[in-house]
Protein backbone atom coordinates (compact mmCIF):
# COMPACT_ATOMS: atom_id res chain seq x y z
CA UNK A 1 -18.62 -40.34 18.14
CA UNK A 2 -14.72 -40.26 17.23
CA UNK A 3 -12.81 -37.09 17.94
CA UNK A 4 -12.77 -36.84 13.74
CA UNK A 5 -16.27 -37.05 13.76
CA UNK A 6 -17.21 -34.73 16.32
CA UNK A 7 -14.28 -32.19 14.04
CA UNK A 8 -16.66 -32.98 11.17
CA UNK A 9 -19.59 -31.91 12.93
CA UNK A 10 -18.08 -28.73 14.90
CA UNK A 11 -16.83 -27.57 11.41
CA UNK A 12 -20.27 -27.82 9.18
CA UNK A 13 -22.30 -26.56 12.07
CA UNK A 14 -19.80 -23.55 12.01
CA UNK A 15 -20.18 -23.08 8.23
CA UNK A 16 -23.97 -23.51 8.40
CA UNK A 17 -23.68 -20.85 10.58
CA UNK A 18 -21.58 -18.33 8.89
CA UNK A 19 -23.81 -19.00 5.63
CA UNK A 20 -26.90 -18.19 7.90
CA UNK A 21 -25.51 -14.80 9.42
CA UNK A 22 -24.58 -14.08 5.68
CA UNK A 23 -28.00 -14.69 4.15
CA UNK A 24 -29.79 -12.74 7.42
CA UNK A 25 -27.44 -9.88 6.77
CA UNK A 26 -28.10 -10.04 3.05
CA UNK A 27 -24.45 -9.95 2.47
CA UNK A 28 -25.13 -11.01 -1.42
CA UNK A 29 -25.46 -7.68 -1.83
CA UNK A 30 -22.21 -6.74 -1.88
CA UNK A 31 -20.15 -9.96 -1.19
CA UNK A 32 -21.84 -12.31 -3.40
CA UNK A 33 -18.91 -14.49 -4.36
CA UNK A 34 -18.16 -15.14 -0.73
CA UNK A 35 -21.45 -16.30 0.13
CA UNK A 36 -20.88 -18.78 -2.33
CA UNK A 37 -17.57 -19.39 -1.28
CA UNK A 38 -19.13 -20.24 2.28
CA UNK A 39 -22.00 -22.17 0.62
CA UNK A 40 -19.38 -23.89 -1.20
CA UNK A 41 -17.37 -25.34 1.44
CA UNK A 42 -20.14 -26.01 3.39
CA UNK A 43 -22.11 -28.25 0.68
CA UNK A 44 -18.40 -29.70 -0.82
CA UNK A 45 -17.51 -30.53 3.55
CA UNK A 46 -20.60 -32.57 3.12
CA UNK A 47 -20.09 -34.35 -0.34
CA UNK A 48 -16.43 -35.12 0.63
CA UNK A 49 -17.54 -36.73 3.54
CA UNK A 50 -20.23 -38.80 2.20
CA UNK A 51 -18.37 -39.98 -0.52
CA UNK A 52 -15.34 -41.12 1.69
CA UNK A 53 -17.14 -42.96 3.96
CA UNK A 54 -19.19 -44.81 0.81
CA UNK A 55 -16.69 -44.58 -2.59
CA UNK A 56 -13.53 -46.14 -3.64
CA UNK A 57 -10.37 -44.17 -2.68
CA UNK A 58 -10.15 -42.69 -6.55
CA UNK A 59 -13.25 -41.57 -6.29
CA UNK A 60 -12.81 -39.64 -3.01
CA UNK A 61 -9.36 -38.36 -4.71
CA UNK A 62 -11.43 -37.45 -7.92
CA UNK A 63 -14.13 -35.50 -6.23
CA UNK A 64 -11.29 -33.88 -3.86
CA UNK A 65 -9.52 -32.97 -6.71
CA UNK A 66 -12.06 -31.28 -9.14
CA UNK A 67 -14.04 -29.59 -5.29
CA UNK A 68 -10.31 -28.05 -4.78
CA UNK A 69 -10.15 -26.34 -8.03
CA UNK A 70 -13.60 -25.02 -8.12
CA UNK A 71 -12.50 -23.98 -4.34
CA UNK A 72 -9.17 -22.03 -5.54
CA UNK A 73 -11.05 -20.52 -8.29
CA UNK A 74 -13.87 -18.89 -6.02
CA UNK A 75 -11.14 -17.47 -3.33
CA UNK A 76 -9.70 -15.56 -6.69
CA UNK A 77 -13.66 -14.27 -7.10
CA UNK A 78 -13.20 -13.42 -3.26
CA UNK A 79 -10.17 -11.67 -3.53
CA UNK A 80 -11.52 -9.51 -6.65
CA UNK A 81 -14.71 -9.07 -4.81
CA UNK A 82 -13.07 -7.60 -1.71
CA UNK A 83 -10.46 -4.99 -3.47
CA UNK A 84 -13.68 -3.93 -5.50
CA UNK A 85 -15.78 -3.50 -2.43
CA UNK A 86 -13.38 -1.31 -0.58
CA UNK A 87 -13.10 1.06 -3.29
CA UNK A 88 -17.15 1.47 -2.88
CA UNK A 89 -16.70 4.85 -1.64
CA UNK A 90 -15.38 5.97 -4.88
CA UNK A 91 -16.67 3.09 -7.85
CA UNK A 92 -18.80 5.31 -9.20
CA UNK A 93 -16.25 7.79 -10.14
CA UNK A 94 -13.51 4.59 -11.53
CA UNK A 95 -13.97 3.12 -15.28
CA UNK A 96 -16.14 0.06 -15.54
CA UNK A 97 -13.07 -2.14 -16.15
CA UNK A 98 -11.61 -1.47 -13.18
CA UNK A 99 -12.85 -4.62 -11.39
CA UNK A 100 -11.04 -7.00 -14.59
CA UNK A 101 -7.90 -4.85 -13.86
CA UNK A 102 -8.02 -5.31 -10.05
CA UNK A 103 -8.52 -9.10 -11.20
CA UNK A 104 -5.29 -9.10 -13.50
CA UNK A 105 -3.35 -7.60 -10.67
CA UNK A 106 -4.05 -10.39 -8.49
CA UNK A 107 -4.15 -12.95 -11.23
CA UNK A 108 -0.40 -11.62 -11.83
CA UNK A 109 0.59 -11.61 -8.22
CA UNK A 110 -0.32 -15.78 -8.20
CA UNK A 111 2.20 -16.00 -11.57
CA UNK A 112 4.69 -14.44 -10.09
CA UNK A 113 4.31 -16.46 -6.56
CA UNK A 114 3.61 -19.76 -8.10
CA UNK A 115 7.33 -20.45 -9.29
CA UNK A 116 8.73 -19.34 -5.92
CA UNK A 117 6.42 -22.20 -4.69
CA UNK A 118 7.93 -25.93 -4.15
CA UNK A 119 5.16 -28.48 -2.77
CA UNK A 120 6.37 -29.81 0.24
CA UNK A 121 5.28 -33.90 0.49
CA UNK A 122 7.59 -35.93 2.65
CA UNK A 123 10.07 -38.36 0.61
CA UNK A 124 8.70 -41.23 2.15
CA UNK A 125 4.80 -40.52 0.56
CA UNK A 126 4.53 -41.39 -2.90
CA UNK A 127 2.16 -38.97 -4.23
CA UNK A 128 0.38 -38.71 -8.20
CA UNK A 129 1.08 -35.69 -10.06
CA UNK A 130 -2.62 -34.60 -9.59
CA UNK A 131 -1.84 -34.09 -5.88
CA UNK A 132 1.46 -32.37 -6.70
CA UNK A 133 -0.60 -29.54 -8.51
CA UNK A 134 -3.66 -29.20 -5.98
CA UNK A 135 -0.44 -29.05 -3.27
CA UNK A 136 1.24 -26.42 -5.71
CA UNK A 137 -2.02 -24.39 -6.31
CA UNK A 138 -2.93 -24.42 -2.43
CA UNK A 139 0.42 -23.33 -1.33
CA UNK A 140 0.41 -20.46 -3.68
CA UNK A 141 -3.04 -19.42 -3.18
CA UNK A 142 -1.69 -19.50 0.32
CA UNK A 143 0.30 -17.12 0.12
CA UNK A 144 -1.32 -15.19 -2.08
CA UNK A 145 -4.42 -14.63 0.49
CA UNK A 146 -1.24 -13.92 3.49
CA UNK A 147 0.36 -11.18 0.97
CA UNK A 148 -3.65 -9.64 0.04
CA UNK A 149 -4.36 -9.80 3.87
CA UNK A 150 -1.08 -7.79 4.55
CA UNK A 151 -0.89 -5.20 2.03
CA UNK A 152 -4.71 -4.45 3.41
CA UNK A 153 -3.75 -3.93 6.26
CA UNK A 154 -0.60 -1.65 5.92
CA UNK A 155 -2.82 0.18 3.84
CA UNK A 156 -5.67 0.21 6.01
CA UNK A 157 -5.34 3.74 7.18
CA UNK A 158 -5.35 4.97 3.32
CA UNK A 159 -8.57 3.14 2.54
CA UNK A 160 -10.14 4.08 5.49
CA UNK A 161 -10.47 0.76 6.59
CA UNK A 162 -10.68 -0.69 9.92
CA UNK A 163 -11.79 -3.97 11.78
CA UNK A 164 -15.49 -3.58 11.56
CA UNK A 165 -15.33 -3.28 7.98
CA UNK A 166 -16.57 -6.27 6.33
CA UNK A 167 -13.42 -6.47 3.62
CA UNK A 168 -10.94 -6.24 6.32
CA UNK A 169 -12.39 -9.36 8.36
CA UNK A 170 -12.70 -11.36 5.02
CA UNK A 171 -9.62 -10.87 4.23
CA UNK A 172 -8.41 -11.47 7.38
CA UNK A 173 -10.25 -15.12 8.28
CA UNK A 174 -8.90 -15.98 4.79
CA UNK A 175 -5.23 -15.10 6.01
CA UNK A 176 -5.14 -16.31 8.68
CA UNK A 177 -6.03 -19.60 8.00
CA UNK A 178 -3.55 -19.98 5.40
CA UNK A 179 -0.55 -18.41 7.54
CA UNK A 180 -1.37 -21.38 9.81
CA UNK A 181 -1.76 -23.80 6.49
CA UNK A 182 1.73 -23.06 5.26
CA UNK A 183 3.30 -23.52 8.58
CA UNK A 184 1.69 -26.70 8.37
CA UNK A 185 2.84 -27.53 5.12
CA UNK A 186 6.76 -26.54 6.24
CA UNK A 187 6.21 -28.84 9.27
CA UNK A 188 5.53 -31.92 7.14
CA UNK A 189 8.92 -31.60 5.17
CA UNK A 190 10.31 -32.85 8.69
CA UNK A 191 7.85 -35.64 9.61
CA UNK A 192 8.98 -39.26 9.01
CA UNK A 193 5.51 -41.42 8.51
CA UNK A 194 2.24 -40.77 6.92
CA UNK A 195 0.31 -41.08 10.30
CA UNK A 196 2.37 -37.85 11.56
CA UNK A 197 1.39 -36.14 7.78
CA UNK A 198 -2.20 -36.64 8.50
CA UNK A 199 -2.53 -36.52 11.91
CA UNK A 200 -1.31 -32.65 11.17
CA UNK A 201 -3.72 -32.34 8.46
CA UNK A 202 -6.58 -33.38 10.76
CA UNK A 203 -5.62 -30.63 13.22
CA UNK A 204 -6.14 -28.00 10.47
CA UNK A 205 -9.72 -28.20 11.36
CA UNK A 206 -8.62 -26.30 14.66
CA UNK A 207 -7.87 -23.35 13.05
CA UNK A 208 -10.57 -23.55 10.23
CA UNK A 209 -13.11 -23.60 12.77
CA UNK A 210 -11.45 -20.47 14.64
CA UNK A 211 -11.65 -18.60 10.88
CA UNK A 212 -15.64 -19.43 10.96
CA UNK A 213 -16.29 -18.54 14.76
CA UNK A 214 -14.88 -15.37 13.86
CA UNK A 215 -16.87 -14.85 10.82
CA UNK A 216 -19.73 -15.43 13.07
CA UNK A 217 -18.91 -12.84 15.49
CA UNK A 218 -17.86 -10.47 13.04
CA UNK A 219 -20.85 -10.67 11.10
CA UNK A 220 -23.39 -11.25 13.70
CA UNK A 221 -23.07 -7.21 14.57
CA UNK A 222 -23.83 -4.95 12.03
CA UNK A 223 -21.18 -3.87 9.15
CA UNK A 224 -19.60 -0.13 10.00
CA UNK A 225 -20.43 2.55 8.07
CA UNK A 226 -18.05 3.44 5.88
CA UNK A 227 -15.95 6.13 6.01
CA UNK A 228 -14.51 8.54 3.17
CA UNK A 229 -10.90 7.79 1.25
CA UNK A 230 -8.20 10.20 3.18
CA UNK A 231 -7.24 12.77 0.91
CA UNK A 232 -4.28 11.15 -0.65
CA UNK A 233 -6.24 8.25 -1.28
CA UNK A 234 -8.27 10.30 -3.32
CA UNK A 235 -5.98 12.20 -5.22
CA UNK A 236 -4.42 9.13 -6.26
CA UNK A 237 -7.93 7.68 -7.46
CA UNK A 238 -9.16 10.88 -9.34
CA UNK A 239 -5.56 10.76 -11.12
CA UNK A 240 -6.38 7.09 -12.18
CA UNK A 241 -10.06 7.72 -13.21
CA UNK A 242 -8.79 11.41 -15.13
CA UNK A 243 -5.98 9.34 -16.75
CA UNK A 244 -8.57 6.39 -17.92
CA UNK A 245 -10.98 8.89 -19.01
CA UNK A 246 -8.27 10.68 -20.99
CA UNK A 247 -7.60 7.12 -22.87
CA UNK A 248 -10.86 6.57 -24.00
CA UNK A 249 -11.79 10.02 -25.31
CA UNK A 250 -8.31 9.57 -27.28
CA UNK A 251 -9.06 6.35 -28.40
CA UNK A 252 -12.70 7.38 -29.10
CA UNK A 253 -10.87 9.94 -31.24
CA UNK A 254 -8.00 8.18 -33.39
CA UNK A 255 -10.70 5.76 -33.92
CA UNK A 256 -13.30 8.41 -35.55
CA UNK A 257 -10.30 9.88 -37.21
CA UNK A 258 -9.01 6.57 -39.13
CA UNK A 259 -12.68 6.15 -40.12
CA UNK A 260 -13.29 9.56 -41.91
CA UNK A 261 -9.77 8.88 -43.58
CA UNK A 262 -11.70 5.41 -45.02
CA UNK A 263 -14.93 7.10 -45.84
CA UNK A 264 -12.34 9.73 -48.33
């Protein structure tokens, strides 16, 4: 067994793992779009390799391609999915929308990062414009995951949130993997040959495996219980949910009022 091999193999066993722990803690419950996102990797891990070692090279670009997208699109689900969860303490009291509003926040932080994003490709590499955008999209969802993992925890004290809360190590697995991915991705603007560019990528496996043996550990004990919003935290959430409230009673009302006026 080759040293990429025995990566392969260190890395599914890893995810089968994580997925495992997930399903015996019944994490669906309130994670559900990261136990697919686990799922997910592992099963696409598997295809990808199958299909390299027996498929032409377009093929194994093709499937790459389309199992990246479906990839960035569930880390957005995992991003929503976390900023809902840690407002548990309080959902009940926040509009029903408030999960699609979380979503356009985030949605709008990726605009606004994606034109400050250049895909970095060494000169030498001739790349297709298909693997410009999955660079582009994986760079910004990059950063995207570093700038949700630290505004959590700046604010971690105002939510109430700590280590042993399930949200926090999420989010923090997911960033730091891809603090580590876009130091790759700087590195490669200074390599020279295409055996340096994916020797590096190879290594990435290093750190993806360190992301899922701390998923394990973190979700092998049992979640915390959590605690209440601090007081300022709350205020600001009752202002929000009083505020929405007052917008659909007015609404309610122009909406009754412009239908007597059609009725005369």
């Amino acid at each position: 067994m080759n040293l990429e091999s025995a990566a392969f193999l260190a890395g599914n066993v890893a995810e089968a793992a994580v997925v495992g722990l997930l399903l015996y803690r019944r994490a669906w419950r309130t994670l559900p779009f990261f136990c697919i996102y686990t799922f997910e990797c592992l099963a696409g891990s598997i295809l990808f390799y199958v299909i390299q070692r027996h498929y032409s090279a377009i093929t194994t670009f093709n499937t790459y391609f389309y199992e990246s997208i479906l990839d960035f699109a569930l880390q957005f689900c995992v991003l929503v999915e976390v900023a809902w969860s840690i407002l548990r303490p309080f959902q009940k009291s926040l509009p029903r929308y408030t999960v699609l509003v979380l979503g356009a926040v985030i949605a709008g932080a990726g605009l606004a990062i994606w034109p400050f994003v250049k895909p970095v490709t060494p000169t030498h590499i001739h790349v297709m414009t298909q693997w410009r955008l999955i660079v582009h999209l994986q760079e910004t969802v990059s950063v995207l995951r570093v700038f949700f993992f630290l505004v959590l925890a700046a604010c971690s004290q105002l939510l109430s949130i700590g280590w042993r809360d399930r949200e926090l190590q999420v989010a923090t697995g997911l960033g730091f993997y891809s603090f580590i991915s876009l130091s790759v991705t700087l590195w490669h603007s200074h390599q020279t040959t295409s055996h340096q560019y994916a020797a590096l990528e190879r290594a990435l496996i290093i750190p993806y495996v360190c992301v899922l043996l701390y998923w394990v550990f973190s979700f092998a004990h049992k979640e915390a219980e959590r605690r209440q919003f601090s007081p300022q935290m709350q205020s600001v959430l009752l202002a929000v949910a009083g505020a929405a409230r007052s917008t659909r009673i007015a609404l309610a009302d122009s909406r009754q009022s412009s239908f007597r006026e059609e009725g005369r």
